[in-house]
PDB file of N, CA and C in Angstrom:
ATOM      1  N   UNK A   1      89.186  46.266 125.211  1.00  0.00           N
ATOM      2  CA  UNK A   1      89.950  47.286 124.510  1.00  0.00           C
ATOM      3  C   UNK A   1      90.002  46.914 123.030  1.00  0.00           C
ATOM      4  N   UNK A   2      89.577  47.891 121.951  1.00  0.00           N
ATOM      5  CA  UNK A   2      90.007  47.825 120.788  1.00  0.00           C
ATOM      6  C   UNK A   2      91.405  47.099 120.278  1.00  0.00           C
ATOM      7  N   UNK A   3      91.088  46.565 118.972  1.00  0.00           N
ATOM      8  CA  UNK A   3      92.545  46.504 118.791  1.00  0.00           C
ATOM      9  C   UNK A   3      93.563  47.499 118.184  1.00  0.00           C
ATOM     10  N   UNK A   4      94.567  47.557 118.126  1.00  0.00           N
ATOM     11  CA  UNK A   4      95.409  48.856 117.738  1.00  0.00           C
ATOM     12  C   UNK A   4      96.454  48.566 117.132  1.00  0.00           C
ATOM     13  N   UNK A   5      96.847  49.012 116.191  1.00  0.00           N
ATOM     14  CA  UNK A   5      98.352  48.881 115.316  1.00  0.00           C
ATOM     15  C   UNK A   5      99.895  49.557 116.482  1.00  0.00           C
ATOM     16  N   UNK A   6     100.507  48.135 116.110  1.00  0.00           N
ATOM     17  CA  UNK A   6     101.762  48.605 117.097  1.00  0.00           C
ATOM     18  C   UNK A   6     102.619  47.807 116.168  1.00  0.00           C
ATOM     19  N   UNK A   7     104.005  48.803 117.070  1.00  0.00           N
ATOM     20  CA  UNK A   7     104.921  47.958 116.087  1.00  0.00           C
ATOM     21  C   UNK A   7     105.969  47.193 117.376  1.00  0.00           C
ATOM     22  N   UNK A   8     106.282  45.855 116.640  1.00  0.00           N
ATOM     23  CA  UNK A   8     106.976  45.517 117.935  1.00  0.00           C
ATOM     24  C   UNK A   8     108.413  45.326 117.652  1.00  0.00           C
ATOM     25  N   UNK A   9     109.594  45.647 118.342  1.00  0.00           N
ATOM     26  CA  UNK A   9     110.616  45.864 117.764  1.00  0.00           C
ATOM     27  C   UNK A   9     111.794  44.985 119.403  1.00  0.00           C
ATOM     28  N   UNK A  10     112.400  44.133 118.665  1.00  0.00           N
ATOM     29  CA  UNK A  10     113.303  43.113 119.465  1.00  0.00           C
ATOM     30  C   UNK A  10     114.748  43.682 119.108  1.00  0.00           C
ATOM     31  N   UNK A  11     115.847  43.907 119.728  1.00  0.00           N
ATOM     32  CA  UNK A  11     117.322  43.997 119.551  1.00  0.00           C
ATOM     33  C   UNK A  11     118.260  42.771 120.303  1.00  0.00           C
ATOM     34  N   UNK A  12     118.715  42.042 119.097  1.00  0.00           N
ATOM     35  CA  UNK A  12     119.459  41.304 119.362  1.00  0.00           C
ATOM     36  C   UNK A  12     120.760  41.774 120.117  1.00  0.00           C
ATOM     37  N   UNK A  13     121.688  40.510 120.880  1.00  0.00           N
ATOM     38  CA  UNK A  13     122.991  41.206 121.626  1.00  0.00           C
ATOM     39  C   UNK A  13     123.885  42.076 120.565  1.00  0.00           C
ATOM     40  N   UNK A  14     123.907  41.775 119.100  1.00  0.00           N
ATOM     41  CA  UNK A  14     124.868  42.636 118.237  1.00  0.00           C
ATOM     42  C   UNK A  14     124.348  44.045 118.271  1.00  0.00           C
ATOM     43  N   UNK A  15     123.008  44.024 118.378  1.00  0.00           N
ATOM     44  CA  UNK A  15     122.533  45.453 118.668  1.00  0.00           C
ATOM     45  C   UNK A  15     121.675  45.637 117.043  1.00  0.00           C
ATOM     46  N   UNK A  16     121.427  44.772 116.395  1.00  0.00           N
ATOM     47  CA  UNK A  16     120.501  44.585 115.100  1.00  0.00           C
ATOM     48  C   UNK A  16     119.447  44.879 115.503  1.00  0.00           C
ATOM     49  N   UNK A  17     118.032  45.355 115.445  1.00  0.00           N
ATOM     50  CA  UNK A  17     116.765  45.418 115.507  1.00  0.00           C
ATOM     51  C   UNK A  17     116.103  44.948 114.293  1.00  0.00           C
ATOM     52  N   UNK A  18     115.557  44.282 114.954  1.00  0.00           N
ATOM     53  CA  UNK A  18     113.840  43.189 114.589  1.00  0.00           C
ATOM     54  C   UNK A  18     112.600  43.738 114.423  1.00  0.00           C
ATOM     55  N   UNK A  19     111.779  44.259 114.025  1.00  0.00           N
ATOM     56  CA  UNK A  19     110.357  44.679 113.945  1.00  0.00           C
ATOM     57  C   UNK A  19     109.385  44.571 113.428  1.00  0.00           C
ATOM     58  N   UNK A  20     108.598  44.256 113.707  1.00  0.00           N
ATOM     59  CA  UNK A  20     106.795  43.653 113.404  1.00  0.00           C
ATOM     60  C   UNK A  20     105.930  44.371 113.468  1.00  0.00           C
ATOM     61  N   UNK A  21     104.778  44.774 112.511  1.00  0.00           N
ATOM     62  CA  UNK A  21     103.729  45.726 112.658  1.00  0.00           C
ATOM     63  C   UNK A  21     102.575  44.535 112.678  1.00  0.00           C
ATOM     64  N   UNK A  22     101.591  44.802 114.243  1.00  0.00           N
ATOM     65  CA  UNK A  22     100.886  43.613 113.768  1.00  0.00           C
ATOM     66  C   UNK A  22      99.655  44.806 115.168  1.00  0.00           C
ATOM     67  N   UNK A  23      98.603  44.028 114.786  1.00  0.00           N
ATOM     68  CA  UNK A  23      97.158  44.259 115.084  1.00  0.00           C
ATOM     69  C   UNK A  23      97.216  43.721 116.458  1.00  0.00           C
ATOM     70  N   UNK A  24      97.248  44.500 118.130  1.00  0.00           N
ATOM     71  CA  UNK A  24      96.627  44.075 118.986  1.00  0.00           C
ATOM     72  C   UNK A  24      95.848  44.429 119.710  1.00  0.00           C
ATOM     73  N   UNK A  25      95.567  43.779 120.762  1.00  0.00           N
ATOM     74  CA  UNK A  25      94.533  44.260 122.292  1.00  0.00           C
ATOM     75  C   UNK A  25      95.410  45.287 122.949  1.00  0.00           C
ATOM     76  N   UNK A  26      96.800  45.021 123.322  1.00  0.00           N
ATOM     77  CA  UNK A  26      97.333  44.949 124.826  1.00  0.00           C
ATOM     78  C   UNK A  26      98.581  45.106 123.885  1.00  0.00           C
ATOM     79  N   UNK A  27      99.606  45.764 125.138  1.00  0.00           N
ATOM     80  CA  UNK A  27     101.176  45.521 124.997  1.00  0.00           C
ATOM     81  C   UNK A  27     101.890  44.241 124.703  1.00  0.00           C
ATOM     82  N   UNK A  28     101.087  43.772 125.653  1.00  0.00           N
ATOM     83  CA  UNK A  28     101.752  42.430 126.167  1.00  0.00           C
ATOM     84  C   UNK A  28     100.887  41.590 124.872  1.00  0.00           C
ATOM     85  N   UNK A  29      99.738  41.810 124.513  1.00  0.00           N
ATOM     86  CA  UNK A  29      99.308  40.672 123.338  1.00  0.00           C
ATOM     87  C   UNK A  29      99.963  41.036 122.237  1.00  0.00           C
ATOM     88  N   UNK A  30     100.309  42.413 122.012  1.00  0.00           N
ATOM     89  CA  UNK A  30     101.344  42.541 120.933  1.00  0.00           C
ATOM     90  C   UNK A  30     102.874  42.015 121.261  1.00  0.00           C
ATOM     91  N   UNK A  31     103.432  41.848 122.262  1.00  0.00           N
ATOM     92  CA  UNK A  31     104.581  41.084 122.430  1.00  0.00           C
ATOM     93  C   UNK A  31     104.188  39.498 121.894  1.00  0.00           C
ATOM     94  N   UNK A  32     103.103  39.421 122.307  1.00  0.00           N
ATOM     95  CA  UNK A  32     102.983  37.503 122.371  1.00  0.00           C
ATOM     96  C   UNK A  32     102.514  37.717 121.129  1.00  0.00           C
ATOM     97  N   UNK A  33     102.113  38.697 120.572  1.00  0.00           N
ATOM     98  CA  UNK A  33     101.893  37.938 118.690  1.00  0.00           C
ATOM     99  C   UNK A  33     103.130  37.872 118.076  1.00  0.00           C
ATOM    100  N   UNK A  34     104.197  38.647 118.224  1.00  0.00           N
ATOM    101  CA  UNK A  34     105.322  38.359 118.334  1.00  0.00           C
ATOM    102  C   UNK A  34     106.315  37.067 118.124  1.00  0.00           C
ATOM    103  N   UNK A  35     106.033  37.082 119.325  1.00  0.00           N
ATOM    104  CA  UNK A  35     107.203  35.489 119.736  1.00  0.00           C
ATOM    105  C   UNK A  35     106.205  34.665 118.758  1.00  0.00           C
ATOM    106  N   UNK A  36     104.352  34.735 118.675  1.00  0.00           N
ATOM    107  CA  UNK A  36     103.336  33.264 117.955  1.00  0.00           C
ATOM    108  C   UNK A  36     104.697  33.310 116.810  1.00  0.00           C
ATOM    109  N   UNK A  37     104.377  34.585 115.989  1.00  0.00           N
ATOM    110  CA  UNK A  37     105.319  34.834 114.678  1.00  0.00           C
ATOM    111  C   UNK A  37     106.210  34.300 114.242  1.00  0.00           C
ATOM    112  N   UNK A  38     107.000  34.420 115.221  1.00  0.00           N
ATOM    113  CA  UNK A  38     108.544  34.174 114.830  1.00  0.00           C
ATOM    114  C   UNK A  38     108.957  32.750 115.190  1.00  0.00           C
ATOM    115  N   UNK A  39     107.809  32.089 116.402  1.00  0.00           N
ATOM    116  CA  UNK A  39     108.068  30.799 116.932  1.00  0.00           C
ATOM    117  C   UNK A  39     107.448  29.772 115.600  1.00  0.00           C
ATOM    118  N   UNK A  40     106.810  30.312 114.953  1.00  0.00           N
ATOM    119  CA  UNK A  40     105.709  29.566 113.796  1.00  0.00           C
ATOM    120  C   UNK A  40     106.301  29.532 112.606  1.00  0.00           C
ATOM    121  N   UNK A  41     107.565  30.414 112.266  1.00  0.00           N
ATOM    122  CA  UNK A  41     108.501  29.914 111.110  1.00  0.00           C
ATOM    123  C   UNK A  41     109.297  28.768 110.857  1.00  0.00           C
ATOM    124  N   UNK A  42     109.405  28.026 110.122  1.00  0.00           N
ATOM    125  CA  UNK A  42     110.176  27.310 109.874  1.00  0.00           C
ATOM    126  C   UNK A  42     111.648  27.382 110.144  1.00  0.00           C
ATOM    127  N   UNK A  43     112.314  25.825 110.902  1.00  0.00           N
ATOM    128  CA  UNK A  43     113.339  26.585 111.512  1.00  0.00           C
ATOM    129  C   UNK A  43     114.474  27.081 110.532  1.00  0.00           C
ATOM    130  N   UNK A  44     115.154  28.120 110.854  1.00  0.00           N
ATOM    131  CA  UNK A  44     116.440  28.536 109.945  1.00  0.00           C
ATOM    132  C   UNK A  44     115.798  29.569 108.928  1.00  0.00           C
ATOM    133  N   UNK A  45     114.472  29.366 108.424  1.00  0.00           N
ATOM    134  CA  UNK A  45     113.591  30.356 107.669  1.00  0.00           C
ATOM    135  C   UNK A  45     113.597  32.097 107.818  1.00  0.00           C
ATOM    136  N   UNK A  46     113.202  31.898 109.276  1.00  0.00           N
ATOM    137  CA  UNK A  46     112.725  32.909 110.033  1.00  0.00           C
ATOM    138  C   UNK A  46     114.663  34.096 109.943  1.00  0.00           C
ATOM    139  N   UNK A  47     114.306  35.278 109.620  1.00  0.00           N
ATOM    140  CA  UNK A  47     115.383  35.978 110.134  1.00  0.00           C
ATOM    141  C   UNK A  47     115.345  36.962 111.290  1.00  0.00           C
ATOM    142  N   UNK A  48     114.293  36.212 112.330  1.00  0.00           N
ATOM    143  CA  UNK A  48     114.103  37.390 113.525  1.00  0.00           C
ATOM    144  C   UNK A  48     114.418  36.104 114.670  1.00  0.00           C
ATOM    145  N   UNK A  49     115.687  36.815 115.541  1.00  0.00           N
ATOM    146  CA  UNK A  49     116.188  36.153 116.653  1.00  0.00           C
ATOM    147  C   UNK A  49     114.999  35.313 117.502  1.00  0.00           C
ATOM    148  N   UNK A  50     114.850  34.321 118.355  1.00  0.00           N
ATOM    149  CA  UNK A  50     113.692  33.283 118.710  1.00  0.00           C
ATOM    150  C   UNK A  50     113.995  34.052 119.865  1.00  0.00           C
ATOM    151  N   UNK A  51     112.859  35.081 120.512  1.00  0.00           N
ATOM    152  CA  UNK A  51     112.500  35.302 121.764  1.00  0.00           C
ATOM    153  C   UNK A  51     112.460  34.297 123.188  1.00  0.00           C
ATOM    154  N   UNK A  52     113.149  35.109 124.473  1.00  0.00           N
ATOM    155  CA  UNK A  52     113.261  34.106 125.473  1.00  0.00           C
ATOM    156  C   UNK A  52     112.967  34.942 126.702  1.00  0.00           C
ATOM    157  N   UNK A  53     112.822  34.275 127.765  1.00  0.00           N
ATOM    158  CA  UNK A  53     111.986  35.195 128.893  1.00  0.00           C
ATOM    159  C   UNK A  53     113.228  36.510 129.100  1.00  0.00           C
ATOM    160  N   UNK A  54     114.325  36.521 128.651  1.00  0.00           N
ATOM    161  CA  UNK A  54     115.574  37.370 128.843  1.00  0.00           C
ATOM    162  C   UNK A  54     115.540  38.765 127.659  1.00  0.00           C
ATOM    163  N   UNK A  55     114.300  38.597 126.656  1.00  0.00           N
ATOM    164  CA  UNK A  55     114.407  39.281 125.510  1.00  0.00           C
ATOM    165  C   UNK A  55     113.411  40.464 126.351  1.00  0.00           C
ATOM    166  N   UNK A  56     113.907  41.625 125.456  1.00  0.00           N
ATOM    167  CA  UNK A  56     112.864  42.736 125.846  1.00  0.00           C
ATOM    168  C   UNK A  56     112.155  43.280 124.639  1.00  0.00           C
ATOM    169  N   UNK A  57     111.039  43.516 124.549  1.00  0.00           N
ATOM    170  CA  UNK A  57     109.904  43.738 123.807  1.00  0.00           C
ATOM    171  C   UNK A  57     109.821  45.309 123.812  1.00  0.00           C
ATOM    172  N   UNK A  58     109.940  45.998 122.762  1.00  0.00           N
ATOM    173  CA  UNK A  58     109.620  47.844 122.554  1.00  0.00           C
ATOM    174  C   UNK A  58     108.244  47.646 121.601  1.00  0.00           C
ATOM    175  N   UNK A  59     106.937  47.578 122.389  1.00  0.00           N
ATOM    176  CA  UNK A  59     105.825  47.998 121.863  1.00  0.00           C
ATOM    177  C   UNK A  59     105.486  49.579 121.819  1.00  0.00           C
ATOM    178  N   UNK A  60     105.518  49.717 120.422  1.00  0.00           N
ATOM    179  CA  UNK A  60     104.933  51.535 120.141  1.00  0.00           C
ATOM    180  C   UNK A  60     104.017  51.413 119.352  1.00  0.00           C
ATOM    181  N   UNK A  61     102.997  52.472 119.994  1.00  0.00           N
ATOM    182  CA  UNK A  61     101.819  52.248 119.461  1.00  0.00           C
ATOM    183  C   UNK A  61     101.081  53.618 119.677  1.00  0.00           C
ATOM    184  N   UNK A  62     100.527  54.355 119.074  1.00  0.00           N
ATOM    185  CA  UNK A  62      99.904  55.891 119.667  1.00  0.00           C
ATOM    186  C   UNK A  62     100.876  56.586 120.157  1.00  0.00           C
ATOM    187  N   UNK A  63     101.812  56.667 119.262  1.00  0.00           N
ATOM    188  CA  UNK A  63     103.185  57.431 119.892  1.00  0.00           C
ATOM    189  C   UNK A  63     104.001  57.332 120.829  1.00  0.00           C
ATOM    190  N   UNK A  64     103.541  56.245 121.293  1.00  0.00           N
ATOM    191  CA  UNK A  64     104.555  55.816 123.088  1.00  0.00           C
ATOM    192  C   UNK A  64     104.989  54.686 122.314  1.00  0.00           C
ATOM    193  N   UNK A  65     106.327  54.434 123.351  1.00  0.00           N
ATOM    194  CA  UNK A  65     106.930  53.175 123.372  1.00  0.00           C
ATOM    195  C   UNK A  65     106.981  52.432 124.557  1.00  0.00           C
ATOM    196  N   UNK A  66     106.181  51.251 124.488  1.00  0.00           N
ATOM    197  CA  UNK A  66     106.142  50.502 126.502  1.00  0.00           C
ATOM    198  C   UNK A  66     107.019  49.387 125.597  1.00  0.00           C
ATOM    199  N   UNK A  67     107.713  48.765 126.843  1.00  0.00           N
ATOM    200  CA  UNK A  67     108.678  48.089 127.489  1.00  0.00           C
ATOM    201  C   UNK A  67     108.237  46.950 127.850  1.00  0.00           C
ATOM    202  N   UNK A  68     108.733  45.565 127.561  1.00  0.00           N
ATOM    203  CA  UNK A  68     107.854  44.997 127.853  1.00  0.00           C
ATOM    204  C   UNK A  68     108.659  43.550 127.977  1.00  0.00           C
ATOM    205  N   UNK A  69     109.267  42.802 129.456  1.00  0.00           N
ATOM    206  CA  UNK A  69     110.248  41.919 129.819  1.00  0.00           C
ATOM    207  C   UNK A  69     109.953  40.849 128.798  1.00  0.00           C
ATOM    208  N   UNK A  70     110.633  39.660 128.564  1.00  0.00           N
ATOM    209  CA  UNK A  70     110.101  38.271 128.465  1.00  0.00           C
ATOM    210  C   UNK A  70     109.854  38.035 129.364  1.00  0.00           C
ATOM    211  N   UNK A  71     110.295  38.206 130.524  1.00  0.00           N
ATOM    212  CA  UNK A  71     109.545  37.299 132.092  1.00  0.00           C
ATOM    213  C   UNK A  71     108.635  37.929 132.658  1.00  0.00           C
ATOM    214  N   UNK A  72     108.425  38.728 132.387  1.00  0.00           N
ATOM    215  CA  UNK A  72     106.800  39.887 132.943  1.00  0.00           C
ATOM    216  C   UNK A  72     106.215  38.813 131.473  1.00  0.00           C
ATOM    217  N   UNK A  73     106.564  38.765 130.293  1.00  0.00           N
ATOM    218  CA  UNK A  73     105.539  38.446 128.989  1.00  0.00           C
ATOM    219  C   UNK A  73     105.427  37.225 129.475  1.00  0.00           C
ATOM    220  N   UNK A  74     105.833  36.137 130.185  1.00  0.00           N
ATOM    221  CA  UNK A  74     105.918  34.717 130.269  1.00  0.00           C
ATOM    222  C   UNK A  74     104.852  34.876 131.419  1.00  0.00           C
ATOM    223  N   UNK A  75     105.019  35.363 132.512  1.00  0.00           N
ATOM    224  CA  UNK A  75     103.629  35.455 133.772  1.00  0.00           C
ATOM    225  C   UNK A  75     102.824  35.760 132.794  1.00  0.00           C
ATOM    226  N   UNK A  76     102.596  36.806 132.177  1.00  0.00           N
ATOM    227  CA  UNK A  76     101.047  37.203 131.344  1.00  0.00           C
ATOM    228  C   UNK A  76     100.403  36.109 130.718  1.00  0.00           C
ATOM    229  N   UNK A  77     101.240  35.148 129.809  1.00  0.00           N
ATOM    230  CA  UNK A  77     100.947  33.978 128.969  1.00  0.00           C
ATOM    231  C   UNK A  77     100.202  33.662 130.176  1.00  0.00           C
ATOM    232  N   UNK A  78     100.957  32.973 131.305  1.00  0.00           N
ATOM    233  CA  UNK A  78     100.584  31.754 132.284  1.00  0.00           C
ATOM    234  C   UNK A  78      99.095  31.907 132.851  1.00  0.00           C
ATOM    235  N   UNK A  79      99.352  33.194 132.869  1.00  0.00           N
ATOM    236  CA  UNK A  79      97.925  34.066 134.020  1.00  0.00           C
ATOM    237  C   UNK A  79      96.552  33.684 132.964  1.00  0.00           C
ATOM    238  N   UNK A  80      96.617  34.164 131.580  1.00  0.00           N
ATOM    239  CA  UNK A  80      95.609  33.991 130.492  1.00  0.00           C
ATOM    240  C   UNK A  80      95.360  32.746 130.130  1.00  0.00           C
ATOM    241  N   UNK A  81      96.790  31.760 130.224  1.00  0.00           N
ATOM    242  CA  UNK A  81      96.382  30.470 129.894  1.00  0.00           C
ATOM    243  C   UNK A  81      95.246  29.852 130.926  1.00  0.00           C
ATOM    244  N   UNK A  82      95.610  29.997 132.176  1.00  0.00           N
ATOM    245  CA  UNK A  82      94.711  29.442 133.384  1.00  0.00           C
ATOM    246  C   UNK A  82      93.432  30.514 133.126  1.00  0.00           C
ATOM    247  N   UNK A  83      92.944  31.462 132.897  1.00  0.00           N
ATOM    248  CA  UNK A  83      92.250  32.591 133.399  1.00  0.00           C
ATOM    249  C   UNK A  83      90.894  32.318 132.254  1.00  0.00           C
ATOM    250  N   UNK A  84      91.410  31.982 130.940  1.00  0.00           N
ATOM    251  CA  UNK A  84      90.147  31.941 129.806  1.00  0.00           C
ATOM    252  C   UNK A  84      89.850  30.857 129.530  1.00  0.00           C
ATOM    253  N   UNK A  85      88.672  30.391 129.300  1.00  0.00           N
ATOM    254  CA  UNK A  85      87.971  29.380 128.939  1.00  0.00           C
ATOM    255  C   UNK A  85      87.328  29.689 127.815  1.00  0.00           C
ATOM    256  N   UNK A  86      86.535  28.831 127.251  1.00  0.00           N
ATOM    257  CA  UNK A  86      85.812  28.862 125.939  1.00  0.00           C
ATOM    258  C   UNK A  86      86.555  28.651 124.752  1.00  0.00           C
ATOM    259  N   UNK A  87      85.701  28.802 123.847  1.00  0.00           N
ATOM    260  CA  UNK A  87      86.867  29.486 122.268  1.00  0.00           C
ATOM    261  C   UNK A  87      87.852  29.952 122.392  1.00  0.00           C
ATOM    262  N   UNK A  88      87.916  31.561 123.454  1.00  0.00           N
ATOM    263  CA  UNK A  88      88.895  32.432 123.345  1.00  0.00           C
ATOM    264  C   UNK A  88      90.028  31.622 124.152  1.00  0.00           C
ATOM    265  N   UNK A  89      90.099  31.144 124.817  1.00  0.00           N
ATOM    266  CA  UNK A  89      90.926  30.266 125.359  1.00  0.00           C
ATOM    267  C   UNK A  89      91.445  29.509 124.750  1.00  0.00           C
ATOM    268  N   UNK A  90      90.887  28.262 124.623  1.00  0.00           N
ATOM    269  CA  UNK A  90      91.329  27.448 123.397  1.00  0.00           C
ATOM    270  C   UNK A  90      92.520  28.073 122.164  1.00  0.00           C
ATOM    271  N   UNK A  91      91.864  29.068 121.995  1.00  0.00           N
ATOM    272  CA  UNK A  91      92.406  29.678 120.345  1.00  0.00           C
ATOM    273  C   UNK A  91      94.114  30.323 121.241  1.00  0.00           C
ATOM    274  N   UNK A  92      93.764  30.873 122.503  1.00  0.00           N
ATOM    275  CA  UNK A  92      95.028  31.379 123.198  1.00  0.00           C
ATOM    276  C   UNK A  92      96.105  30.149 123.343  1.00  0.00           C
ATOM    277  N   UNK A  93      95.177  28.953 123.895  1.00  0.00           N
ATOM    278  CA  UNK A  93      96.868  28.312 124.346  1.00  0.00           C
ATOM    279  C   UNK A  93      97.419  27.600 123.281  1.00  0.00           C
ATOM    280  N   UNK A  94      96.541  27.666 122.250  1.00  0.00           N
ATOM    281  CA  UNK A  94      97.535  27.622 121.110  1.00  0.00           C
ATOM    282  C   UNK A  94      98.941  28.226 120.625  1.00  0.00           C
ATOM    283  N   UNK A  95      98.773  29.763 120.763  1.00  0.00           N
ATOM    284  CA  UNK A  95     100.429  30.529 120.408  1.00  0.00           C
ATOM    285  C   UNK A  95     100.856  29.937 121.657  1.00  0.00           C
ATOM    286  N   UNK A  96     101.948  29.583 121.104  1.00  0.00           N
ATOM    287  CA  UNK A  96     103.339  29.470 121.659  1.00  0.00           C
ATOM    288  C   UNK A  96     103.667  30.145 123.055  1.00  0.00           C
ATOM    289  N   UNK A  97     104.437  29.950 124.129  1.00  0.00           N
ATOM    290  CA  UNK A  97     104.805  30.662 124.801  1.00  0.00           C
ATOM    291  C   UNK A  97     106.572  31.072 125.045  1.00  0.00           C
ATOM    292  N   UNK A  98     107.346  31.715 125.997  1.00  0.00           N
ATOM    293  CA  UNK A  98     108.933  31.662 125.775  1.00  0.00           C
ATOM    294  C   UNK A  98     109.222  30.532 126.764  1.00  0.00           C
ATOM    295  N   UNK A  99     108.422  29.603 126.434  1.00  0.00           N
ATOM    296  CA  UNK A  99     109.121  28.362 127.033  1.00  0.00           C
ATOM    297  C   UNK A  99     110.496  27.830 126.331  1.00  0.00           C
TER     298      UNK A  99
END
């Protein structure tokens, strides 16, 4: 699948929203560029809440908005980490996961 502009948008418990416009494959790879993002700031830097398998992910992209758990996003990590080999692999288990 192409990649596609989405925006990914997190709401903290105060009810603040978070949002990221970033380049992906997938729902779910736009969630996990996400958490790479925000996990890759310096700590205290960053002003977007640190994602956890309990956070929910609003990927919109082509006019829809999908839904998208931390714990559905945490199986996806696990499944891709075991599943790719090569480069593309490698370069994957690099980002971060909501461990």
């Amino acid at each position: 699948m192409p990649d596609r502009w989405c925006t990914v948008t997190v709401t903290e418990a105060a009810g603040r929203r978070y949002s990221l416009d970033l380049l992906a494959s997938s729902t779910y790879d736009a969630a996990h560029l996400y958490v790479a993002h925000v996990k890759e700031q310096p700590r205290g830097r960053s002003s977007f809440p640190i994602p956890t398998v309990a956070t929910v992910f609003e990927v919109a992209t082509n006019g829809a908005v999908y839904r998208v758990t931390g714990k559905a996003l945490q199986q996806w990590i696990e499944r891709r980490r075991h599943a790719w080999n090569g480069p593309k692999g490698a370069i994957f288990r690099k980002r971060p996961g909501l461990e």
